[in-house]
Protein backbone atom coordinates (compact mmCIF):
# COMPACT_ATOMS: atom_id res chain seq x y z
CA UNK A 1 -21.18 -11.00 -15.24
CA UNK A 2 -17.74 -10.07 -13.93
CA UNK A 3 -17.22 -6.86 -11.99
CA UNK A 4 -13.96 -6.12 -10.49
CA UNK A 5 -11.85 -2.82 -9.30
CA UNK A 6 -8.59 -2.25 -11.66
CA UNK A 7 -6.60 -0.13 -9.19
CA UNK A 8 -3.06 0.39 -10.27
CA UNK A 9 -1.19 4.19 -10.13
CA UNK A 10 0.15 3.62 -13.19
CA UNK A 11 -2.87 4.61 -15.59
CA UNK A 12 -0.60 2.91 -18.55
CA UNK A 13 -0.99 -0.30 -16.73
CA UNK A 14 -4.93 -0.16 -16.14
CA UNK A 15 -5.30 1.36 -20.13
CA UNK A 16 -3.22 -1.68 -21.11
CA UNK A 17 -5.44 -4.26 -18.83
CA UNK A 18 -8.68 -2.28 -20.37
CA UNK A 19 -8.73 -4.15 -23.67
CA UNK A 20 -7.33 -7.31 -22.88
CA UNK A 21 -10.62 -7.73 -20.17
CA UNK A 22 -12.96 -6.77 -23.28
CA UNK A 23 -12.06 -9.74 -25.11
CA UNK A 24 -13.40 -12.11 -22.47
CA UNK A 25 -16.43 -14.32 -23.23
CA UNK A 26 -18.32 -13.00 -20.35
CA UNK A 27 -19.35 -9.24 -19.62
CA UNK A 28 -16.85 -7.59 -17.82
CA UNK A 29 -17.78 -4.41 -15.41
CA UNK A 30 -14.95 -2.50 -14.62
CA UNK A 31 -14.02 0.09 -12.30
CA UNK A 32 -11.13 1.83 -12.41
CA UNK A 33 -8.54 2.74 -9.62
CA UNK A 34 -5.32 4.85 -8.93
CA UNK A 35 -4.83 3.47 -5.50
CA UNK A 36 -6.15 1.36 -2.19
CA UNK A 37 -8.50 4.29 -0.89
CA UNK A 38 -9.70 4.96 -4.30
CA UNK A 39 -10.37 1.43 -4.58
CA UNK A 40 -12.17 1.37 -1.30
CA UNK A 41 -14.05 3.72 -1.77
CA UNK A 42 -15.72 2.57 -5.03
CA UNK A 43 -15.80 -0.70 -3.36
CA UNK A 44 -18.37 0.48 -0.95
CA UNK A 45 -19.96 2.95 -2.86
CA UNK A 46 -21.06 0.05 -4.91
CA UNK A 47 -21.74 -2.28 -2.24
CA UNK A 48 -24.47 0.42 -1.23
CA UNK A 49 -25.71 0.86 -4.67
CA UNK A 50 -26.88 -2.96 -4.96
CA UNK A 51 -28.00 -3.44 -1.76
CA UNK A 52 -31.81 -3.86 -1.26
CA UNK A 53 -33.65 -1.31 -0.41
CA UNK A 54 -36.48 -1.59 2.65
C-alpha cells in the first residue's frame, strides 16, 4: 500500500492528481493538503494513529 500527503494550494492541482493516483496497480491512501502546516499536521496525526499502543 501507498500512502502519501497531496499538499498543493491549488485544490485544481490536487483534484487533477486525485484520479491519475487511482489508476495505479497498487492501493493508494491519500491525504489531502492545502499547505506545509496542513501537511504537517496530518503527517503526525497519522504517525500517532499507527503507532503501537502499550
Amino acid at each position: 500500500m501507498l500512502r502519501l500527503i497531496l499538499a498543493d494550494d491549488h485544490t485544481l492541482v490536487r483534484q487533477g492528481l486525485l484520479p491519475f493516483l487511482a489508476t495505479l496497480d497498487t492501493a493508494v491512501e491519500v491525504l489531502e493538503a492545502s499547505d506545509f502546516d496542513e501537511a504537517l499536521s496530518k503527517a503526525t496525526a497519522e504517525k500517532a494513529k499507527d503507532a503501537p499502543c502499550r
